[in-house]
Protein backbone atom coordinates (compact mmCIF):
# COMPACT_ATOMS: atom_id res chain seq x y z
CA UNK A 1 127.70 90.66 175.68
CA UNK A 2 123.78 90.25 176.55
CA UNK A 3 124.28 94.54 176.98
CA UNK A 4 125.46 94.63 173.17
CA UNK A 5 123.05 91.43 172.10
CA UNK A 6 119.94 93.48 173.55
CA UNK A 7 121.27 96.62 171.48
CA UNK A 8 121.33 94.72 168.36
CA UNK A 9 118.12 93.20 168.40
CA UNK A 10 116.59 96.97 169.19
CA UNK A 11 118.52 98.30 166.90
CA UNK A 12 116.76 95.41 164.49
CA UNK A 13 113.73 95.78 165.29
CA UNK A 14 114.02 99.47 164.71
CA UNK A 15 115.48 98.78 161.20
CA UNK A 16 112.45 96.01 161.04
CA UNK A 17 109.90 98.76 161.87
CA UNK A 18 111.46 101.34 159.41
CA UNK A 19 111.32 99.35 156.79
CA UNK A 20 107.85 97.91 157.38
CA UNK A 21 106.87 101.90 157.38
CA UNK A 22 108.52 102.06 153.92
CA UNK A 23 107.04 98.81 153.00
CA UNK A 24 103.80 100.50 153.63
CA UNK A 25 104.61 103.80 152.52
CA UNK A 26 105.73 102.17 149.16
CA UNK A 27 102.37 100.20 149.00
CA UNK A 28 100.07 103.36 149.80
CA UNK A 29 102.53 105.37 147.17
CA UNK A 30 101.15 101.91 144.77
CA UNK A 31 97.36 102.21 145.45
CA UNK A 32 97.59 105.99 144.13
CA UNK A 33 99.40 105.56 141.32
CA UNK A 34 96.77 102.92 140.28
CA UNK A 35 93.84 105.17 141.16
CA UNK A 36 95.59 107.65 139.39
CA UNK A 37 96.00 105.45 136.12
CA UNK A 38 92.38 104.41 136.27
CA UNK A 39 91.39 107.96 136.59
CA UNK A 40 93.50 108.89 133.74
CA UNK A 41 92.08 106.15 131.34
CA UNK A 42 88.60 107.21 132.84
CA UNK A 43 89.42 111.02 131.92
CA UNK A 44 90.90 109.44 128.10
CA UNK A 45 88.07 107.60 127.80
CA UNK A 46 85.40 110.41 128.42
CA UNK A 47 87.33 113.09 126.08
CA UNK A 48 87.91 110.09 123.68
CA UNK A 49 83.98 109.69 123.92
CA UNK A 50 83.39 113.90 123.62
CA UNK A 51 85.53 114.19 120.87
CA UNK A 52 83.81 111.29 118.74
CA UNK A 53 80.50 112.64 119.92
CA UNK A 54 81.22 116.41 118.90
CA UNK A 55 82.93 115.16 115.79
CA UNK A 56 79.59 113.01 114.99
CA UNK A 57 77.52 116.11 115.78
CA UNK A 58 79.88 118.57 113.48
CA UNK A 59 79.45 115.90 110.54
CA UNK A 60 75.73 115.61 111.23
CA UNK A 61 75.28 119.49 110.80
CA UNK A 62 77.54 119.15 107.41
CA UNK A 63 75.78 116.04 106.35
CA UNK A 64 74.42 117.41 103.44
CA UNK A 65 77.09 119.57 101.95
CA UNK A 66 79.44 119.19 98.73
CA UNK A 67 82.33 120.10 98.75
CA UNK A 68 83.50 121.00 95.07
CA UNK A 69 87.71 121.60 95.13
CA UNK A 70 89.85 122.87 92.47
CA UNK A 71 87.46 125.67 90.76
CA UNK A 72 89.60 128.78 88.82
CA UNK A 73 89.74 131.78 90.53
CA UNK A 74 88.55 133.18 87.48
CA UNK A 75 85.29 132.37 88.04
CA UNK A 76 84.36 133.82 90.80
CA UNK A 77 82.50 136.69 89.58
CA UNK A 78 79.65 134.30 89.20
CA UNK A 79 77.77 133.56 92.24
CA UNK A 80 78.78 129.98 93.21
CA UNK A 81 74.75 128.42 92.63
CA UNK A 82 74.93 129.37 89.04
CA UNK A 83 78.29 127.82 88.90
CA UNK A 84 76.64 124.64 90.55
CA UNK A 85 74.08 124.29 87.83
CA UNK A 86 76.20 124.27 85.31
CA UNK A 87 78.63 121.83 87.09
CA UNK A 88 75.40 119.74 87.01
CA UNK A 89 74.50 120.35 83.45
CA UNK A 90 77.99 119.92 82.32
CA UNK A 91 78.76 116.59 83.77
CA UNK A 92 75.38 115.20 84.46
CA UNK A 93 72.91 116.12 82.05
CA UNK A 94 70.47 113.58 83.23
CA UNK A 95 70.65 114.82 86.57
CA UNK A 96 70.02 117.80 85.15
CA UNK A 97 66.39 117.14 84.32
CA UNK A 98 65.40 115.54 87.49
CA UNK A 99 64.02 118.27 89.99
CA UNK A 100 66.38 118.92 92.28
CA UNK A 101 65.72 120.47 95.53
CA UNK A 102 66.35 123.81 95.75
CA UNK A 103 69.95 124.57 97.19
CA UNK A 104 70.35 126.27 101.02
CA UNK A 105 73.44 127.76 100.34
CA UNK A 106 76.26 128.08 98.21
CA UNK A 107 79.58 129.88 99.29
CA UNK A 108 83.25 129.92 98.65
CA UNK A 109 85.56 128.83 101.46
CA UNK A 110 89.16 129.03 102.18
CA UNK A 111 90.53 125.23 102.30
CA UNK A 112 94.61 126.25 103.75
CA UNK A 113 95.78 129.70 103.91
CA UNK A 114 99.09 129.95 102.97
CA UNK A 115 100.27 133.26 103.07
CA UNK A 116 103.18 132.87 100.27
CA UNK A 117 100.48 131.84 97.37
CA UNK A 118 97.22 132.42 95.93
CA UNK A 119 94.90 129.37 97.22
CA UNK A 120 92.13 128.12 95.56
CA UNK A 121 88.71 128.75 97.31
CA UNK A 122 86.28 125.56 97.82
CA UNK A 123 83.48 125.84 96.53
CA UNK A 124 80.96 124.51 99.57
CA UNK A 125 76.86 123.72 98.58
CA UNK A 126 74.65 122.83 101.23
CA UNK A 127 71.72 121.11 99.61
CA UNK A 128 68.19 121.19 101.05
CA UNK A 129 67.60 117.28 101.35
CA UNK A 130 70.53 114.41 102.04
CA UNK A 131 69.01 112.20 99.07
CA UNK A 132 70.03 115.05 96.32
CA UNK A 133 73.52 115.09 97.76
CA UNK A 134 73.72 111.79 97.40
CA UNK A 135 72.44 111.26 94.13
CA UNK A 136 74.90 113.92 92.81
CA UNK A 137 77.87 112.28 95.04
CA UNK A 138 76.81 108.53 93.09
CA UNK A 139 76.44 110.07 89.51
CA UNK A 140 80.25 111.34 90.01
CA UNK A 141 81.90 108.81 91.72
CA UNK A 142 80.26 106.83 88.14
CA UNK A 143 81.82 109.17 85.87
CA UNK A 144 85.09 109.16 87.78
CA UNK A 145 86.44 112.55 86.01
CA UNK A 146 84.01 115.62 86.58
CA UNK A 147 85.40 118.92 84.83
CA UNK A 148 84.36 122.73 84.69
CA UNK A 149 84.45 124.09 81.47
CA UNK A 150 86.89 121.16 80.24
CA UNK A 151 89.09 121.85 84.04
CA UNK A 152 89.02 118.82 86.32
CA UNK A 153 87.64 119.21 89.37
CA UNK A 154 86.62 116.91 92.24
CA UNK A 155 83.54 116.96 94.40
CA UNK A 156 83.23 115.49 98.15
CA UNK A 157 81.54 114.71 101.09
CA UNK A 158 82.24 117.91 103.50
CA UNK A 159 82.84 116.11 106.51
CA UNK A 160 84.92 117.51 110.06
CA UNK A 161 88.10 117.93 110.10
CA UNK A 162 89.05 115.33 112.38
CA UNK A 163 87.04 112.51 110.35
CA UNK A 164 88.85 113.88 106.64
CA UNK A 165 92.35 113.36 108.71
CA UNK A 166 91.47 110.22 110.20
CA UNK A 167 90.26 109.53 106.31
CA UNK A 168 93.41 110.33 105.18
CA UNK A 169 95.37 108.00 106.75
CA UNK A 170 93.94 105.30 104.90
CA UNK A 171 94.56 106.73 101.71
CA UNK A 172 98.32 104.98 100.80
CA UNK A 173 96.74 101.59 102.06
CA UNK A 174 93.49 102.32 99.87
CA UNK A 175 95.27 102.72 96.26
CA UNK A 176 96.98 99.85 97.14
CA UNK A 177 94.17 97.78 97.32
CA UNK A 178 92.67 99.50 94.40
CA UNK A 179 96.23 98.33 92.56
CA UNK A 180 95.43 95.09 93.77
CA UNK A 181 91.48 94.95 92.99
CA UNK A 182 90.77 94.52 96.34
CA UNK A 183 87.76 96.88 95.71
CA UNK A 184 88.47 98.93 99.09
CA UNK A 185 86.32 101.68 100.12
CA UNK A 186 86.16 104.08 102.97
CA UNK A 187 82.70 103.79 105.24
CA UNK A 188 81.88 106.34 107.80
CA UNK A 189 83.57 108.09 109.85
CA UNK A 190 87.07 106.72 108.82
CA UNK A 191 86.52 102.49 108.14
CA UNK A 192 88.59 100.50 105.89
CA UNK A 193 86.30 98.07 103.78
CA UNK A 194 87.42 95.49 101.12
CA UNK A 195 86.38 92.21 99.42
CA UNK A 196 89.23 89.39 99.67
CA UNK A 197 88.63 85.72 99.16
CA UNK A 198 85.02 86.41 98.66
CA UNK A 199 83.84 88.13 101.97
CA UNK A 200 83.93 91.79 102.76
CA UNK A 201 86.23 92.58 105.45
CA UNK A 202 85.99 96.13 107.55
CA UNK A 203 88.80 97.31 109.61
CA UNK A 204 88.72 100.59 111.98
CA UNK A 205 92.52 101.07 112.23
CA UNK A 206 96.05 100.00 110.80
CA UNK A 207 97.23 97.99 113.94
CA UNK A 208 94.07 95.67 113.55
CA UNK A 209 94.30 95.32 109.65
CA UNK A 210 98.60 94.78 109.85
CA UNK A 211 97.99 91.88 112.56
CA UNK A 212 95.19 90.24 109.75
CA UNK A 213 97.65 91.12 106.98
CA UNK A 214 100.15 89.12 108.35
CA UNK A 215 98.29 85.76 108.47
CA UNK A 216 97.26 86.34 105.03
CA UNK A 217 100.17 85.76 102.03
CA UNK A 218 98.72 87.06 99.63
CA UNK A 219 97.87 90.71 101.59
């Protein structure tokens, strides 16, 4: 009996030792994971941060661009500044008379390729000075409906392609707002802004503006 008694308890304290081993193990197996997971979120964070940066820098260089969408094909015999002018004297004949700076460039761009049908070329103006881009940007966002040659077209900011999707995303939740005079607007690079119950209220994503939504009735 004390023969079998002594091989049970070595046998338990082998089985006691094993599993403090694995108890460790397990633990050590813990502290990398974690270090892992806060290098991860590190490595998120710092692309996270590039991305914004180089999408910040790729706006910056397009900052004073126009981008002019939905001109005929037809037209494109003329070279695209001369088209510009007459945009401009079309649609804004005030404008027209104040002197401009003179434009950098002026070229037509691809917006989507699709193989299977003609696409309509943007028509892309850098201007020499971000105050003339402006001005042109406020004079048709006051006439709402800018044409060429009676056609509707639409001029817009030419910003990165990551900041027009992440623009996009608002756009069901923006008309809306507009159906709901909310007066919303979209502020750089991709912020939700609207007036309700007399202050303006910004939001940078959906999660942020459903969570106020639902403490608010009437939103």
């Amino acid at each position: 009996m004390r023969n079998t008694i002594t091989e049970i308890k070595n046998s338990l304290e082998a089985a006691n030792s094993r599993i403090q081993e694995a108890e460790e193990r397990i633990s050590e197996v813990k502290d990398r994971l974690e270090e892992f997971m806060v290098a991860k979120q590190k490595r998120e964070k710092r692309l996270k941060t590039n991305e914004e940066s180089l999408r910040e820098l790729w706006d910056n260089v397009k900052h004073t661009n126009i981008c002019i969408i939905g001109m005929p094909e037809e037209e494109r015999e003329k070279g695209t500044e001369k088209i510009f002018r007459e945009i401009i004297a079309e649609n804004f004949p005030n404008l027209g008379k104040e002197p401009l700076t003179q434009i950098k460039e002026a070229q037509r761009v691809p917006y989507k390729i699709n193989p299977r049908r003609n696409t309509l070329r943007h028509i892309l103006i850098k201007q020499a000075k971000i105050k003339d881009k402006e001005k042109i940007l406020k004079a048709a966002r006051e006439k709402k409906q800018v044409t060429y040659k009676g056609t509707p077209i639409r001029s817009l900011t030419d910003f990165s392609a990551e900041t027009l999707q992440a623009r996009r995303e608002w756009h069901d939740i923006l008309n809306v707002m507009k159906g709901k005079n909310l007066q919303p607007r979209l502020l750089y690079p991709a912020r939700l802004s609207f007036r309700f119950e007399g202050e303006i209220k910004t939001f940078t994503d959906k999660q942020k503006l459903r969570e106020f939504s639902n403490t608010k009735p009437a939103l």
